[in-house]
Protein backbone atom coordinates (compact mmCIF):
# COMPACT_ATOMS: atom_id res chain seq x y z
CA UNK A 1 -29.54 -9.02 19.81
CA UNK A 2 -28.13 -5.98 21.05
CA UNK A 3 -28.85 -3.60 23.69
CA UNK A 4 -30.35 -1.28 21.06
CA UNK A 5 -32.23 -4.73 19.93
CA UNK A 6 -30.74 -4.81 16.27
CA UNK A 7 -28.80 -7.82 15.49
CA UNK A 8 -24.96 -7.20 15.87
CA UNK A 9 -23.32 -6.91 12.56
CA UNK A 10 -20.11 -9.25 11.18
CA UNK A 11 -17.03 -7.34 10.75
CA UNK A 12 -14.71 -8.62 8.33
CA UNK A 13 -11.25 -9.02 10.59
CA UNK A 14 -8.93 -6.13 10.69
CA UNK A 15 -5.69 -7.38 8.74
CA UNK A 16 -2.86 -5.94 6.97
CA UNK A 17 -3.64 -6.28 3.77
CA UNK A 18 -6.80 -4.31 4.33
CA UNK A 19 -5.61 -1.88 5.80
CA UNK A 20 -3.16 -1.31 2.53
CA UNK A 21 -6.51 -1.68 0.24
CA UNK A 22 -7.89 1.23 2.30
CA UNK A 23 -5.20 3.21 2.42
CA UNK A 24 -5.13 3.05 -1.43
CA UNK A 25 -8.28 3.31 -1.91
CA UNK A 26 -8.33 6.82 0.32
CA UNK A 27 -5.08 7.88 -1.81
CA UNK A 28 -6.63 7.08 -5.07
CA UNK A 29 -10.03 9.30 -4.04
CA UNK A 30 -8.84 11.89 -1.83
CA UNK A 31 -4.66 12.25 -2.35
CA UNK A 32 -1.94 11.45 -0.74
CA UNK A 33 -2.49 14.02 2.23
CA UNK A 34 -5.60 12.71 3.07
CA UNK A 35 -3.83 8.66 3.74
CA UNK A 36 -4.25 9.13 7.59
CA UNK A 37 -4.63 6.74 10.39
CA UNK A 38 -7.91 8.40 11.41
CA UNK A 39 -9.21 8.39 7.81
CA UNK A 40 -8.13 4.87 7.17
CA UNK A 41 -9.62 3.69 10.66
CA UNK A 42 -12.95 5.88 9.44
CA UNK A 43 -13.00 3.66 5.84
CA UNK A 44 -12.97 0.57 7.56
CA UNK A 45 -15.08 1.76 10.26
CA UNK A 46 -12.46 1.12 13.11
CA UNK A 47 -10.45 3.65 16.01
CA UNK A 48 -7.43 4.36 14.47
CA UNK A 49 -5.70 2.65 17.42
CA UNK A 50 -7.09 -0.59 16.00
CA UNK A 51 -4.20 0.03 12.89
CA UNK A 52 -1.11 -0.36 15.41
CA UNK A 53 -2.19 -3.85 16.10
CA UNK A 54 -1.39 -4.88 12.56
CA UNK A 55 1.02 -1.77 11.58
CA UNK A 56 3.97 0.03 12.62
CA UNK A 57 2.89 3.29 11.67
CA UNK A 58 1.68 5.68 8.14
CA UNK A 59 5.13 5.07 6.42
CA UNK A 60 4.73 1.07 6.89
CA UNK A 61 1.01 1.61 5.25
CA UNK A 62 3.13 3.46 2.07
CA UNK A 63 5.58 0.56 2.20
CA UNK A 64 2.68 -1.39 2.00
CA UNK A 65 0.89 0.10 -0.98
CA UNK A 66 4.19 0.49 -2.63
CA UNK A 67 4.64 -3.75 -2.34
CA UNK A 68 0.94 -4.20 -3.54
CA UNK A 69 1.84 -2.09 -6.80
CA UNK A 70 5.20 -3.59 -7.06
CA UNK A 71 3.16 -7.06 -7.20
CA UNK A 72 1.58 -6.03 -10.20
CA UNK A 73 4.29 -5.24 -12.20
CA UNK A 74 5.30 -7.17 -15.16
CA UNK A 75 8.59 -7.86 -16.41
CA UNK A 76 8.92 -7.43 -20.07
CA UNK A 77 10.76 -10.05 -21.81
CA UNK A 78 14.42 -9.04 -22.16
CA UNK A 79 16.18 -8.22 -25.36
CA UNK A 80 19.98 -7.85 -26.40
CA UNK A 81 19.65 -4.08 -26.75
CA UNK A 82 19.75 -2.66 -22.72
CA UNK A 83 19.02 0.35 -23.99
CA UNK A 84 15.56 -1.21 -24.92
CA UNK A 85 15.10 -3.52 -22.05
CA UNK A 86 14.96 -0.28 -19.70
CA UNK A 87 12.74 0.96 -22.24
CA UNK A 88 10.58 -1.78 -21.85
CA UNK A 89 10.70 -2.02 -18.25
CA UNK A 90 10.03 1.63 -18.15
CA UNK A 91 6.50 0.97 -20.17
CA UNK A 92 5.42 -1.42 -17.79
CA UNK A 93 6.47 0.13 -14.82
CA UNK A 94 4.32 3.26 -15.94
CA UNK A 95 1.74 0.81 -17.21
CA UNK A 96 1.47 -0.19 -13.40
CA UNK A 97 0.93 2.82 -11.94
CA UNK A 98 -1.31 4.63 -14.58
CA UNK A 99 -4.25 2.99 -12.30
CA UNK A 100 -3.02 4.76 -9.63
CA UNK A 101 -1.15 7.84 -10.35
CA UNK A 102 -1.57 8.92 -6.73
CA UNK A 103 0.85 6.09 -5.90
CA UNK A 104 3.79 7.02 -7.73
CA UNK A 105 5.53 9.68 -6.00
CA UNK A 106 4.79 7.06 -2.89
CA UNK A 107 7.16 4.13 -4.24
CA UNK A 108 10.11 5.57 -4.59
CA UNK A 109 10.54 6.82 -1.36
CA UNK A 110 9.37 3.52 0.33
CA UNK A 111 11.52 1.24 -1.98
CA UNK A 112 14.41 3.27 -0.71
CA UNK A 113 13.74 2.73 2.54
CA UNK A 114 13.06 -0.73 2.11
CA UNK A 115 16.37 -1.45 0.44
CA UNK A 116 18.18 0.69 3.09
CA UNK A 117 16.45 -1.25 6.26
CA UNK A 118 17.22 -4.55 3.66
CA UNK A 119 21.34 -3.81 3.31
CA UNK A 120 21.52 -2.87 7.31
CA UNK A 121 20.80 -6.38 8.24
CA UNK A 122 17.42 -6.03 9.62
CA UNK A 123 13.86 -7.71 9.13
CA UNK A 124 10.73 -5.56 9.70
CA UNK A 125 7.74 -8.73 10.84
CA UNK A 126 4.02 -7.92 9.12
């Protein structure tokens, strides 16, 4: 029991990949502008402090939803033609984001970033 005398509730425990979830969930609801660390710590019901414990900072979060959409996609099964393999890869690619169209003006950006920290030499640790 508490002070208050209500029994304490169990918090599920504060990771990364929550953090991403709630960040796209708040994206997907509210826009882009609204993905803060305040408004994320507020939709898991945590100081926004809590978030620099598991990450670096916003843009890591967009990395982060950016990786959980680039999970989902599906590479189409590749023909002779490459005019119609991008074609294909195109579809699906819009295919994955059509759940979230909040997300794609997000990926690019991070990929970019990802490949240019990649090609430097250094490792960014979760």
């Amino acid at each position: 029991m508490t002070k208050a005398g209500t029994q304490p509730t169990h918090r599920e425990p504060l990771t990364r990949d929550r953090i991403i979830e709630a960040a796209l969930h708040v994206m997907d609801a509210e826009g882009l502008e609204a993905v803060t660390m305040r408004r994320i710590g507020r939709e898991l019901g945590v100081e926004a402090m809590s978030l620099y414990n598991h990450v670096q900072d916003k843009e890591d979060i967009l990395d982060g939803i950016c990786e959980c959409v680039m999970a989902e996609f599906e590479f189409p099964e590749p023909v002779e033609d490459w005019s119609e393999s991008c074609r294909r890869g195109a579809r699906s690619w819009r295919r994955s984001t059509r759940s979230s169209s909040s997300v794609r003006p997000v990926c690019p950006i991070g990929t970019r970033r990802r490949l240019s920290t990649r090609s430097a030499g250094t490792s960014r640790g979760s």
